[in-house]
Structure formats: structure tokens, C-alpha cells
Protein backbone atom coordinates (compact mmCIF):
# COMPACT_ATOMS: atom_id res chain seq x y z
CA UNK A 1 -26.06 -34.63 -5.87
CA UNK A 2 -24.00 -31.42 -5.08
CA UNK A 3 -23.07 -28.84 -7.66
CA UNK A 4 -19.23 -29.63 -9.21
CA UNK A 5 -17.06 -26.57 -7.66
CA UNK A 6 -16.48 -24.92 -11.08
CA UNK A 7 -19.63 -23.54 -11.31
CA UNK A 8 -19.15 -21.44 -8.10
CA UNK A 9 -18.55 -17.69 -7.64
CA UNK A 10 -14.84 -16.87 -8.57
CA UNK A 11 -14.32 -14.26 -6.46
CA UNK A 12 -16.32 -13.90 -2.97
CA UNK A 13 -14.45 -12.88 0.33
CA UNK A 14 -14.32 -14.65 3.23
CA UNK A 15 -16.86 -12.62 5.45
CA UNK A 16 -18.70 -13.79 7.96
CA UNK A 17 -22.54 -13.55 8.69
CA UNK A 18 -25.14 -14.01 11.00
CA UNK A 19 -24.22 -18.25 12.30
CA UNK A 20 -21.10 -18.09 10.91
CA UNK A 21 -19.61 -15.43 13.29
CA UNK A 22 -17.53 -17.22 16.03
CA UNK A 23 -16.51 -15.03 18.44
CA UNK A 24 -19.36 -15.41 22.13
CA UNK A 25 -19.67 -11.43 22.00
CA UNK A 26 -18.99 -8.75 19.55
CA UNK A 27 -19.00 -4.90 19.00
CA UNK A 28 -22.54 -4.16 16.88
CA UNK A 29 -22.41 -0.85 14.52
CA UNK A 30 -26.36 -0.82 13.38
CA UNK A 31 -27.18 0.17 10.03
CA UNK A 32 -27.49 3.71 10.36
CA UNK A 33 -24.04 3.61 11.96
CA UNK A 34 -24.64 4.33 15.66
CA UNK A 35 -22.08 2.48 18.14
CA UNK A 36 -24.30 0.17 19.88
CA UNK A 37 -22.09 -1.77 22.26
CA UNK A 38 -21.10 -4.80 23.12
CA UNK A 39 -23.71 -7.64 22.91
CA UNK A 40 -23.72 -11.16 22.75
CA UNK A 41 -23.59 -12.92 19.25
CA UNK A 42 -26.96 -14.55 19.50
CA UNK A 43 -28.44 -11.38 20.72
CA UNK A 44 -27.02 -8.86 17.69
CA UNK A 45 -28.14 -11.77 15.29
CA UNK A 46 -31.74 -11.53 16.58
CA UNK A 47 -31.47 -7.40 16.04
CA UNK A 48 -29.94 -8.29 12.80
CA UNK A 49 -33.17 -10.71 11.76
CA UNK A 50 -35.66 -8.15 13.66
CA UNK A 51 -34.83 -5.58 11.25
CA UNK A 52 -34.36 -7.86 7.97
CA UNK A 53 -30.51 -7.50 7.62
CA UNK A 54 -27.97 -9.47 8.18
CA UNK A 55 -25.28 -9.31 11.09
CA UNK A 56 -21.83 -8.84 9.14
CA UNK A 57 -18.53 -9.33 10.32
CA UNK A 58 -16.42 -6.24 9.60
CA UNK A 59 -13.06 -6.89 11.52
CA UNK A 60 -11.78 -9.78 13.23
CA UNK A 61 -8.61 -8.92 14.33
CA UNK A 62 -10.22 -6.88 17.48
CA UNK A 63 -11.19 -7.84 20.88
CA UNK A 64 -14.67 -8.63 20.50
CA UNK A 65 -14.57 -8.70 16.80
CA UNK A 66 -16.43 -5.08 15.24
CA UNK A 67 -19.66 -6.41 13.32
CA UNK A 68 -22.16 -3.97 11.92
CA UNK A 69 -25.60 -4.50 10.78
CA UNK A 70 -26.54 -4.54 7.25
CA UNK A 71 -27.38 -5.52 3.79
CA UNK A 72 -24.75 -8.59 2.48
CA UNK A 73 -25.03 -7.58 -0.59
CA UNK A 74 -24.27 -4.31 -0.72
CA UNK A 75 -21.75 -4.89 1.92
CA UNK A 76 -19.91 -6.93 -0.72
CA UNK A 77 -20.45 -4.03 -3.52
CA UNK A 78 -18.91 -1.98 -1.21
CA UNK A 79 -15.61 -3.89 -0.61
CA UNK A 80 -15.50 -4.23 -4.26
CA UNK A 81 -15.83 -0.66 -4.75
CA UNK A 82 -13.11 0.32 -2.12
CA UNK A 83 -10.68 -2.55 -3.85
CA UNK A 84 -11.24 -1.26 -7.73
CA UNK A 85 -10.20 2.67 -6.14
CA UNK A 86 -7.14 1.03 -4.09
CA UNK A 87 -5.90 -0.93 -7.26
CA UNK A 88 -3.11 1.22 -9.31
CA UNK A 89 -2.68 1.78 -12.80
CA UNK A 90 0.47 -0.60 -13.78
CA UNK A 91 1.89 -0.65 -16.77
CA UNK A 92 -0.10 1.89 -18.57
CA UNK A 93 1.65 4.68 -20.36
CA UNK A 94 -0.31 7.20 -21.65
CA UNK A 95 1.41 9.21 -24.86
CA UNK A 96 1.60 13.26 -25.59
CA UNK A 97 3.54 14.47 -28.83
CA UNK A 98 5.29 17.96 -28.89
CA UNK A 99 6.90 19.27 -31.97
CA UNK A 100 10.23 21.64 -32.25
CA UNK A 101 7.82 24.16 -33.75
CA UNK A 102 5.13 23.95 -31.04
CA UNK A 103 3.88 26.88 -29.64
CA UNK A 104 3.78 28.42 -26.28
CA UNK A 105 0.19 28.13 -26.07
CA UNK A 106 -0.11 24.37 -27.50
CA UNK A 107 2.70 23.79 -24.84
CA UNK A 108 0.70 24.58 -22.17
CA UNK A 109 -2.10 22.21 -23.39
CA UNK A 110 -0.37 19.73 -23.77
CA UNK A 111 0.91 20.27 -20.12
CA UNK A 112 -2.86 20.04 -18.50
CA UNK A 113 -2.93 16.83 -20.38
CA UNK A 114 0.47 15.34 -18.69
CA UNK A 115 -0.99 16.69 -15.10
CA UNK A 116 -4.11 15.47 -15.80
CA UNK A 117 -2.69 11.65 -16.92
CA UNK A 118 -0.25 12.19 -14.04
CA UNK A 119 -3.39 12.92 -11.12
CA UNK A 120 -4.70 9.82 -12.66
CA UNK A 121 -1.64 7.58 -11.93
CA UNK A 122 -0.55 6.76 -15.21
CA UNK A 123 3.25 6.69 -16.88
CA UNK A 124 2.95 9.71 -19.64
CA UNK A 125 5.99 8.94 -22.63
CA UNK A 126 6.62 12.87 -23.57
CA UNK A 127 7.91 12.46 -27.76
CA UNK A 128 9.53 15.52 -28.97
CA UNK A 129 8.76 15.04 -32.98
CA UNK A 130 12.00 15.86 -35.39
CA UNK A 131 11.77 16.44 -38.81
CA UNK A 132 14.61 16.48 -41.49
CA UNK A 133 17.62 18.67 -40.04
CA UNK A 134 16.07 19.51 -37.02
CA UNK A 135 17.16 15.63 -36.00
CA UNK A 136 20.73 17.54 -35.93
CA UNK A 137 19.82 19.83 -33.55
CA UNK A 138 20.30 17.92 -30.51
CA UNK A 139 20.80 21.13 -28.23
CA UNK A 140 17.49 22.75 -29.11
CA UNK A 141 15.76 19.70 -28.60
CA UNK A 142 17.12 19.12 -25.19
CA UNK A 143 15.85 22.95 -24.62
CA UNK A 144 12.26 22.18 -25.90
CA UNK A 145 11.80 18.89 -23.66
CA UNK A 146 13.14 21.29 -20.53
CA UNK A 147 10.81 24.25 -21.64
CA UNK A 148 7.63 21.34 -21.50
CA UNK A 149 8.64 19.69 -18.21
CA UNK A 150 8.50 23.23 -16.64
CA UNK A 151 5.55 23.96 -17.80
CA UNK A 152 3.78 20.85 -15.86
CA UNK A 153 2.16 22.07 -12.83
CA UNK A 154 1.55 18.44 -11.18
CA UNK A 155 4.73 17.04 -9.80
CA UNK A 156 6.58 14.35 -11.65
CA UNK A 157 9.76 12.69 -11.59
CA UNK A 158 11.54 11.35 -15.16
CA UNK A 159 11.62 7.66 -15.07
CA UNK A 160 13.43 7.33 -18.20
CA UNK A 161 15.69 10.29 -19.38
CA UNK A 162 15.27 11.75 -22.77
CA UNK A 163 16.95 9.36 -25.63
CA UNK A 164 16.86 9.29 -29.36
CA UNK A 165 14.65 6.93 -30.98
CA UNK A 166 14.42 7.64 -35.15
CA UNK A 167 11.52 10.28 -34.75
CA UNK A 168 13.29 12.53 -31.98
CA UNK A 169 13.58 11.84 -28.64
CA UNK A 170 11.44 10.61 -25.92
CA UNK A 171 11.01 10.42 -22.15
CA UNK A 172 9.06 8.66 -19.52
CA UNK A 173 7.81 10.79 -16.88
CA UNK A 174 5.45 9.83 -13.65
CA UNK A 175 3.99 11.10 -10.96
CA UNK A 176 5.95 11.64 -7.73
């Protein structure tokens, strides 16, 4: 009796190895990635076997198909590798809170943090803090949020322009 398809792997992709490689010739890469030529399938699968690896199909959109000879499984923890760097941070927003009384030097702190969030892909939401009757003092504020953004060395484009909200203002900024 065969095993009910639920209990499979989730995720494997569709690669091709050793028998299951179509194509009557391909391009063989060897495991220490030297160019080897073009061969004939059964013949790179018997250099595969002599050498305990398996025969892998990298690319199959070429004319003989590119294979290279190596380990399956750390082929696969390879491509997994290369697709967790590729995927972008979505939706993340990363927070930084600057006060009207900030210093110069906190400023500038708080800056390396935005470039650093910013290098890293992620939305940063700048808050400028308002206390009491500063929250009238819609001019200065404007001036703070302007004196931050030019102290960011990374460059950035605001997503979402400065508004009110009841604690001050705030602003979405990301990376350009």
C-alpha cells in the first residue's frame, strides 16, 4: 500500500537527477566546477556514480541542458539559501522616535539606525514626539522632521508625508 500524499515533503523543486534527466546529451560542470563538455547522458551519469554524487540538472532551458555534478542535497540547501536572500522584506515597518528636544548628537543616532533598517530593506515610520504646547508648533516640527531626514546618509524616498496623529506627527520613509 502506498503512502497517502499528505505525508509528503511540502516544498521540493522540480530538479532533475541522474534517470530522470531527459535530454540524449548535456553540458557536465563536475563538482569542483571545471567545464567538462558535452557528453552523453548515460555517460555523465556513470561519472556522476564513479565519484558517489549525483548528476543534477541545473538549467533546462539551454541547448544541451547545463547539468553539474554534485551532492542533491546540498544542491537543494543551496537553492533554498539563494531563494530566502532573493525574498524581500514586505510589510515590515521598523519604528524610530525623535523628540522636539532631541539633540544633535541623538539625531545622528538615530540616523545610523534609519540607514541601517533602510540597507536592510525595511519601511522605517520616523515619529516626531509632541508634548503639551509644542503640539502647536506645527512649523518647528516640520523643521525637526527636515533637520532628521538630512541627516540620513542612505538614500530614501518618503512614502507617506509627515501627518498629525495625537502624539505629533509621523512619516513613512523607504529605501530608494
Amino acid at each position: 500500500m502506498s503512502m497517502p500524499q499528505r505525508f509528503q515533503k511540502r516544498y521540493e523543486p522540480k530538479v532533475r537527477k541522474n534517470h530522470q534527466i531527459r535530454a540524449p546529451r548535456v553540458r557536465v560542470i563536475d563538482n569542483k566546477g571545471k567545464n567538462l563538455g558535452i557528453m552523453d547522458t548515460t555517460a555523465a551519469i556513470k561519472l556522476a556514480q564513479e565519484t558517489e554524487l549525483d548528476l543534477i540538472e541545473v538549467t533546462s532551458k539551454t541547448d544541451p541542458p547545463i547539468t553539474r555534478i554534485m551532492e542533491y542535497g546540498k544542491y537543494l540547501y543551496q537553492q533554498g539559501k539563494k531563494q530566502k536572500k532573493t525574498k524581500q522584506i514586505f510589510g515590515e515597518v521598523k519604528g524610530v522616535r525623535i523628540g522636539m528636544t532631541t539633540s544633535e548628537h541623538d539625531m545622528r543616532v538615530k540616523a545610523k539606525m534609519v540607514d541601517k533598517f533602510l540597507k536592510k530593506g525595511y519601511k522605517v515610520r520616523v515619529e516626531l514626539i509632541m508634548k503639551g504646547r509644542e503640539k502647536a508648533l506645527s512649523k518647528l516640527a516640520d523643521k525637526k522632521i527636515e533637520e532628521f531626514l538630512n541627516t540620513l546618509e542612505h538614500g530614501y524616498s518618503v512614502e507617506q508625508e509627515p501627518k498629525r496623529h495625537p502624539k505629533g506627527m509621523q512619516l513613512v520613509v523607504t529605501s530608494q
